[in-house]
Structures are given as C-alpha cells and as structure tokens.
N, C-alpha and C. Protein backbone atom coordinates (compact mmCIF):
# COMPACT_ATOMS: atom_id res chain seq x y z
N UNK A 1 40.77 128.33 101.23
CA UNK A 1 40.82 129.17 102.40
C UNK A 1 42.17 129.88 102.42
N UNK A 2 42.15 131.38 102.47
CA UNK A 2 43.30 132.21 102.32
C UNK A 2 43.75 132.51 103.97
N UNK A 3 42.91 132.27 104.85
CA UNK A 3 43.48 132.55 106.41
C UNK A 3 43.74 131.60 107.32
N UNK A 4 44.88 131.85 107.49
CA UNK A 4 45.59 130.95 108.33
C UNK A 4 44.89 130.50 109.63
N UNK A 5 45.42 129.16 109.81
CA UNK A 5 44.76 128.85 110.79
C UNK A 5 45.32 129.14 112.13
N UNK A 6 44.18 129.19 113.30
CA UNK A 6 45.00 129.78 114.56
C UNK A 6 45.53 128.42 115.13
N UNK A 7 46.23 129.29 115.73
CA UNK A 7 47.22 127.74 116.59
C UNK A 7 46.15 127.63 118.05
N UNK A 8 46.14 126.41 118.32
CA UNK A 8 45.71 125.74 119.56
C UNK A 8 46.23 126.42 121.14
N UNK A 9 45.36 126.64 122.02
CA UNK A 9 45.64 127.02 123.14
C UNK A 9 46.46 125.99 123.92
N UNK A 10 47.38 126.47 124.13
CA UNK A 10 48.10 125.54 124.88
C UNK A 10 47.67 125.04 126.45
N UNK A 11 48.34 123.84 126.49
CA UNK A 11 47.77 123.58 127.62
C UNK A 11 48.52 123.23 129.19
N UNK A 12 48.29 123.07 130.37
CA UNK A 12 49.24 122.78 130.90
C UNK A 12 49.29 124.53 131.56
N UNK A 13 51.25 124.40 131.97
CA UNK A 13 51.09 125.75 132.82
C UNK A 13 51.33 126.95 131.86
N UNK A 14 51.14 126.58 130.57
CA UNK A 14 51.60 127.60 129.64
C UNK A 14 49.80 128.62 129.34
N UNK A 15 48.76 127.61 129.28
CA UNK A 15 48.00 127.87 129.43
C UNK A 15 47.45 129.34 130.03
N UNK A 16 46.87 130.34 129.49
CA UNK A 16 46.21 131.61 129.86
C UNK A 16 44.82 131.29 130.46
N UNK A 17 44.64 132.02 131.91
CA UNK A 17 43.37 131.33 132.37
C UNK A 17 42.00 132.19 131.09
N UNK A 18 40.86 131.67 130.88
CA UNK A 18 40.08 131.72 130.03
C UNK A 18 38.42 131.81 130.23
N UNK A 19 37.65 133.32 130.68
CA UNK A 19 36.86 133.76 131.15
C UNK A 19 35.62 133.39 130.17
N UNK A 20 34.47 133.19 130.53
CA UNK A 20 33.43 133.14 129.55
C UNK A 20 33.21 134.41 129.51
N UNK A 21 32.44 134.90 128.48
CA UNK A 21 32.57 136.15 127.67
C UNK A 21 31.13 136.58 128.74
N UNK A 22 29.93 135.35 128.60
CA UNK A 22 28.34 135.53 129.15
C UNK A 22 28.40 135.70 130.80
N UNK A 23 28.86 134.92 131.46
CA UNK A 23 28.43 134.35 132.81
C UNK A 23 29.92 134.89 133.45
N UNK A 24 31.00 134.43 132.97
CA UNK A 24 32.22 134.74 133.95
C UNK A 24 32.85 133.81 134.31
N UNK A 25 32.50 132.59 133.75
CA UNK A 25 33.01 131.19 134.51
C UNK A 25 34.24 131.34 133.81
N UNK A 26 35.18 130.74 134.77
CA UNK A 26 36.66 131.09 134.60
C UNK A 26 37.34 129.42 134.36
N UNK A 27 37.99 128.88 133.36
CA UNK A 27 39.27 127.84 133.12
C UNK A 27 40.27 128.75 133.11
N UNK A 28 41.19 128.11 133.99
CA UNK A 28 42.19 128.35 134.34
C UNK A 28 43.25 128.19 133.30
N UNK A 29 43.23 126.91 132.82
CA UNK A 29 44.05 126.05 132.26
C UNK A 29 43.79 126.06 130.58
N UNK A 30 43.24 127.43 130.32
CA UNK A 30 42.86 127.60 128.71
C UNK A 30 41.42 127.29 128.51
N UNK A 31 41.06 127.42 127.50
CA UNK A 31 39.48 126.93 126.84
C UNK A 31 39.39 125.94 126.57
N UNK A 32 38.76 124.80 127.29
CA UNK A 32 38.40 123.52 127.23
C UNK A 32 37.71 123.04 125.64
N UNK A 33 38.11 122.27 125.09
CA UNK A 33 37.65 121.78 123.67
C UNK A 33 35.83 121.74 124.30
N UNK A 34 35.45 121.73 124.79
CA UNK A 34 33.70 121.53 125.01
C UNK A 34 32.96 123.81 124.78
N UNK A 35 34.31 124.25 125.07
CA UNK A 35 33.91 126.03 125.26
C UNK A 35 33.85 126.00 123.37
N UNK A 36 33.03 127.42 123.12
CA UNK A 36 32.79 127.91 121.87
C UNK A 36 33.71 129.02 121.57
N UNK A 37 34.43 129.49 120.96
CA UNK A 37 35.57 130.60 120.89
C UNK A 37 34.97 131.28 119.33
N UNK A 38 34.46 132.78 119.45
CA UNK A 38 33.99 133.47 118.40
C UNK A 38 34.88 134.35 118.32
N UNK A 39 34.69 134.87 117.15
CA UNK A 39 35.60 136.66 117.15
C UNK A 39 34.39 137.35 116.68
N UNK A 40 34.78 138.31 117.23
CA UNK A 40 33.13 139.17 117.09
C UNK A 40 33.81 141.04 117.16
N UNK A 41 34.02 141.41 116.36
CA UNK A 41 34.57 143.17 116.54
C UNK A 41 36.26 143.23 116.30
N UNK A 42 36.69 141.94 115.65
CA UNK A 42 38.12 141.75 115.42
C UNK A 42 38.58 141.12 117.45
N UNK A 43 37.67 140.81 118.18
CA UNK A 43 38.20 140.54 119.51
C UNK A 43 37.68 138.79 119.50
N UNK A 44 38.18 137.98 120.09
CA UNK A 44 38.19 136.44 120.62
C UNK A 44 37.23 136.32 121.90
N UNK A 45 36.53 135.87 121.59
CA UNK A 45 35.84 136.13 123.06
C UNK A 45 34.91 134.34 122.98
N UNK A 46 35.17 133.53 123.90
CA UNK A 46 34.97 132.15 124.07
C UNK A 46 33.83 132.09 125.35
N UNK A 47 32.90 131.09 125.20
CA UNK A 47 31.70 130.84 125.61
C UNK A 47 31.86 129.24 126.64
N UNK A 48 31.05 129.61 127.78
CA UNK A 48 31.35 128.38 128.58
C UNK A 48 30.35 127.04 127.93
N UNK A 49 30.37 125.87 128.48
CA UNK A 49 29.54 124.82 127.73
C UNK A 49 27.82 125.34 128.17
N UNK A 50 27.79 125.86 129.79
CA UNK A 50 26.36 126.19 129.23
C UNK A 50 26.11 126.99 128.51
N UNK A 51 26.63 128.03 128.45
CA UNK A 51 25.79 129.52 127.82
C UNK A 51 26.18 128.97 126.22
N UNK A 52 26.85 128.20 125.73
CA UNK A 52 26.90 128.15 124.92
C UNK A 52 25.30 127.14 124.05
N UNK A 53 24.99 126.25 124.89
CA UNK A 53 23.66 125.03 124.49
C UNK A 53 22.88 126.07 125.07
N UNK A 54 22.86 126.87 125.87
CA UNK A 54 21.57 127.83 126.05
C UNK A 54 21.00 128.95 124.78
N UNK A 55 22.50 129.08 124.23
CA UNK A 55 22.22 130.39 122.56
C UNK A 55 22.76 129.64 121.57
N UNK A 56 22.36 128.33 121.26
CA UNK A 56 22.88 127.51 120.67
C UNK A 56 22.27 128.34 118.47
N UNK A 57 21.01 128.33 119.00
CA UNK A 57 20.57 128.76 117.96
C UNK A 57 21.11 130.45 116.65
N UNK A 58 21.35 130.73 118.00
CA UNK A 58 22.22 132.14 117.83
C UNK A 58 23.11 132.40 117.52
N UNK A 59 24.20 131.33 118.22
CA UNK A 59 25.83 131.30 117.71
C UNK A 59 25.37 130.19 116.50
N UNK A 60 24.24 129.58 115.96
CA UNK A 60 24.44 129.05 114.40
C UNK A 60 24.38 130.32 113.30
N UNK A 61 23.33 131.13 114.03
CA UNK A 61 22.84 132.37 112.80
C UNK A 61 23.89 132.85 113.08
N UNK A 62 24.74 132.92 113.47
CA UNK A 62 25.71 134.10 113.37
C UNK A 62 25.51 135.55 113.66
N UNK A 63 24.80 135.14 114.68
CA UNK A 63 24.51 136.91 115.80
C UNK A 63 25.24 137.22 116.37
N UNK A 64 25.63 137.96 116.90
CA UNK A 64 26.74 139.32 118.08
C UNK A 64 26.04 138.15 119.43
N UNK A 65 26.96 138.22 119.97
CA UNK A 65 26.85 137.83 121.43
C UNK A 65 25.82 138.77 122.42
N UNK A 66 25.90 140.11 121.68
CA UNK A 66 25.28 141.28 122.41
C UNK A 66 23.97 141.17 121.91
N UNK A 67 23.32 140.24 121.25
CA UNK A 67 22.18 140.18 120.24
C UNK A 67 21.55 139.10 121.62
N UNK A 68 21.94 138.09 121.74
CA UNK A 68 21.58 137.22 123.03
C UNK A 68 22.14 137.39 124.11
C-alpha cells in the first residue's frame, strides 16, 4: 500500500462536530468508531450507524452514496 494512512479523528474538545452525509444526524464530538466514513468525488463524507445497516449492501459494492 503506497497511501498513507489517515490519522484518527480526534476526540474530546478538539473534536469537529460530524454530520451524516444521508439523514443529518449530527456527533458533535467527531465520528463515532460505529459511523462509516467514505470518500466519494475526492470529498469524506461519513454515514450514521443506521443509514449505514440500512445500505449495507451498497456501501459493500462500492456505489456512490447518490446511487442509494
């Protein structure tokens, strides 16, 4: 693997609050290890725990978010 790995969202008050991309549900405190975090168009865009087991099948095939 030639690409570096990303560093971990910090946590705590350093933390950036962290919108689901589907629904809107908002962490405050960063993206919870249970959220899905894709890049999709060169952009980061992270998935809450439901919407994520709801397009579970989708984020395996490797579809656009805009596809489900």
């Amino acid at each position: 693997m030639d690409q570096p790995n990303p560093h971990p969202t910090p946590s705590g008050h350093q933390a950036q609050p962290v919108v689901c991309a589907r629904c809107g549900t908002q962490s405050p405190d960063g993206a919870p290890p249970t959220w899905t975090c894709s890049v999709e168009n060169g952009s980061r865009q992270y998935f809450c725990v439901d919407c994520a087991r709801a397009n579970l099948r989708a984020i395996e095939g490797r579809l656009d978010s805009s596809w489900w």
